[in-house]
Protein backbone atom coordinates (compact mmCIF):
# COMPACT_ATOMS: atom_id res chain seq x y z
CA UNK A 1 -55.24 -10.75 36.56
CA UNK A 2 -53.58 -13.93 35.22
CA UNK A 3 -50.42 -12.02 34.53
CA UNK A 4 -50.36 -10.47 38.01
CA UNK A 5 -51.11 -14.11 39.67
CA UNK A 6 -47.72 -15.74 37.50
CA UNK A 7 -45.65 -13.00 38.32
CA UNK A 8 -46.70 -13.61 41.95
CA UNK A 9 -46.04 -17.28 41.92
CA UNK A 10 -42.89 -16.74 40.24
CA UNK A 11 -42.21 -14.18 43.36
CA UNK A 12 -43.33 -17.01 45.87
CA UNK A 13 -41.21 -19.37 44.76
CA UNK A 14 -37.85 -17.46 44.30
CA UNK A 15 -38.44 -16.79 48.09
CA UNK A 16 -38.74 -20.21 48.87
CA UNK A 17 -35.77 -21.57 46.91
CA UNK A 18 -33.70 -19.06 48.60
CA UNK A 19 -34.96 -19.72 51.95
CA UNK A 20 -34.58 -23.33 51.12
CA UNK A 21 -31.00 -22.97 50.29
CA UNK A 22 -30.24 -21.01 53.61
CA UNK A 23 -31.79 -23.80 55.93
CA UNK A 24 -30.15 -26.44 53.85
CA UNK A 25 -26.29 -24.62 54.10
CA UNK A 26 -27.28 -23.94 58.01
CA UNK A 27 -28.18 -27.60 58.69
CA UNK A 28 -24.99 -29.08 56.69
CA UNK A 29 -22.72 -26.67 58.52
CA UNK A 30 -23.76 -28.02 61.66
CA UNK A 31 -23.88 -31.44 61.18
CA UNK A 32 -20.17 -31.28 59.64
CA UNK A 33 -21.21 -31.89 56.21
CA UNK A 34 -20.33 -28.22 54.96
CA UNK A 35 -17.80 -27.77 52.12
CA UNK A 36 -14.43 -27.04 52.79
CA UNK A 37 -15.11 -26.58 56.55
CA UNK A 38 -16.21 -28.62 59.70
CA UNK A 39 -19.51 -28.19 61.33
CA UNK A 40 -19.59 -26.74 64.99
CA UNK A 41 -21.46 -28.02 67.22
CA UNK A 42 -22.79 -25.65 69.06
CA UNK A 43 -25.31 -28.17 71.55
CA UNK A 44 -22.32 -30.29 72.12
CA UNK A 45 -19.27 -28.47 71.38
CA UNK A 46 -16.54 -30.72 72.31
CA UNK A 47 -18.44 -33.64 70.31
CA UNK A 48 -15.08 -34.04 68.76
CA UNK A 49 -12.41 -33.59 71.03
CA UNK A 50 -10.37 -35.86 73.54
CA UNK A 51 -9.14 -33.78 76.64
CA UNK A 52 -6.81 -35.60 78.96
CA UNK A 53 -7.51 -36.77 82.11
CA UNK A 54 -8.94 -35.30 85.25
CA UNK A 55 -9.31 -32.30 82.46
CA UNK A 56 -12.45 -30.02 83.59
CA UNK A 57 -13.56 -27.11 81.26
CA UNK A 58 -14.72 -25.48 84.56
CA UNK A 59 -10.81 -25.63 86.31
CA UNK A 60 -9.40 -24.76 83.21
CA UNK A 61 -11.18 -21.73 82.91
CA UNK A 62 -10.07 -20.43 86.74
CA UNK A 63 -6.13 -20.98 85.75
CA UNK A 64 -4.53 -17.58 85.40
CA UNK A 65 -1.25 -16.36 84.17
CA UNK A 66 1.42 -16.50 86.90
CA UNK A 67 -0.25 -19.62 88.87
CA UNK A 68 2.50 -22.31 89.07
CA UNK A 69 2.44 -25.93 87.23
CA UNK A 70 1.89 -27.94 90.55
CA UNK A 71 -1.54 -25.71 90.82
CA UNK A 72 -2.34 -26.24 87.39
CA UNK A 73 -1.86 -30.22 87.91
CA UNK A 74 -4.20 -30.03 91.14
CA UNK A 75 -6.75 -28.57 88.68
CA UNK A 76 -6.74 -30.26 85.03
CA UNK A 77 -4.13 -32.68 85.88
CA UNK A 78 -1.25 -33.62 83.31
CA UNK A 79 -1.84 -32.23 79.71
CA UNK A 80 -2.00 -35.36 76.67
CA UNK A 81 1.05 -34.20 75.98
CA UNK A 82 4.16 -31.89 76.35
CA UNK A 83 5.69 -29.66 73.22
CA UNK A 84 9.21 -27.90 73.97
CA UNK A 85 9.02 -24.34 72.83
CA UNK A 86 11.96 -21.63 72.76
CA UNK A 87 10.50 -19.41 75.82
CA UNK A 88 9.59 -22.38 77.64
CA UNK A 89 6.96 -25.69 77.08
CA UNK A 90 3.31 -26.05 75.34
CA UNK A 91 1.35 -28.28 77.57
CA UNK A 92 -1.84 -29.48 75.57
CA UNK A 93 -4.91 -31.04 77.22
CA UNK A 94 -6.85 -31.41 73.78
CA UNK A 95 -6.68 -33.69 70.71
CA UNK A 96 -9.03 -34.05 67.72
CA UNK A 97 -10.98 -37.15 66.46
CA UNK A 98 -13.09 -38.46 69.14
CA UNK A 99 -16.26 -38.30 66.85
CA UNK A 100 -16.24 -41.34 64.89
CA UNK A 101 -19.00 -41.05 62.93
CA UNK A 102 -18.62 -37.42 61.53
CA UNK A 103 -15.63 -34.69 61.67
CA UNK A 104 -16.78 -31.68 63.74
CA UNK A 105 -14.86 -28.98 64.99
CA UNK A 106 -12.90 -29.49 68.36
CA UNK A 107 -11.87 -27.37 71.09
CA UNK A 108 -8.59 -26.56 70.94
CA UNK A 109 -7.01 -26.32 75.33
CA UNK A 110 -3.50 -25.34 75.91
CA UNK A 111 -1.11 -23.44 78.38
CA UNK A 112 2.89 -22.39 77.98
CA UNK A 113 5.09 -23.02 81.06
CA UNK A 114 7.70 -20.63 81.04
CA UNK A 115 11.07 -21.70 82.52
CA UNK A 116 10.55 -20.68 85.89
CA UNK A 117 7.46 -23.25 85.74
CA UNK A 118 4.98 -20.66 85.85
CA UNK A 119 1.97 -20.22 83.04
CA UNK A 120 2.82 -17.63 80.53
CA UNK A 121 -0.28 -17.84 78.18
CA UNK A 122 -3.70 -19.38 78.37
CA UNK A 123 -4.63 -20.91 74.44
CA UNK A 124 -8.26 -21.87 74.49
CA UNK A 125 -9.51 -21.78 70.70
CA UNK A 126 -12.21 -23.67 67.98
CA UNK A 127 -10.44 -25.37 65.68
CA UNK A 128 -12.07 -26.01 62.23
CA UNK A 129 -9.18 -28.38 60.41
């Protein structure tokens, strides 16, 4: 009986160190404190990230390929700033580091303006850098 009730205890508490370990890794990754990777937030997702003005998830979520820039500036205004590509322009509404006290993942917001002013692709990504 004593033998059975160690090898039970010894059972008990393998089960809690791993579970341990799992909640502990779980709660650092979202909190940002994970190794080698930032923590996503996933109650407040854009806990790190600057979007420029008059930006609205919402609006930028109902801009579709083929709608021209002066609709896109009705809806999420003018992007942070402007990248020239070769097929045409990268206008980004989205910047990292607006978390001060902790480095999170951000939301990653973008669109490319072809030449004939008209969006060509829709980038909306989590970035973990």
């Amino acid at each position: 009986m004593h033998k059975k009730l160690k090898k039970q205890m010894k059972l008990i508490f393998k089960i809690c160190s791993i579970a341990t370990l799992i909640i502990v890794s779980i709660v650092m990754f979202f909190v940002g404190k994970f190794p080698l990777a930032e923590g996503y937030n996933p109650f407040y997702p854009d806990v790190d990230t600057f979007f420029s003005d008059n930006y609205s998830e919402k609006m930028f979520r109902q801009i579709k390929v083929g709608d021209d820039t002066c609709l896109v500036i009705k809806m999420i205004g003018y992007p942070i700033y402007a990248k020239q590509e070769t097929i045409g322009s990268q206008w980004i509404y989205s910047s990292d580091g607006k978390c001060k006290w902790n480095d999170f993942a951000w939301l990653f917001r973008s669109l490319l303006i072809d030449e004939k002013g008209k969006v060509s692709e829709i980038n909306a990504q989590i970035v973990f850098d």
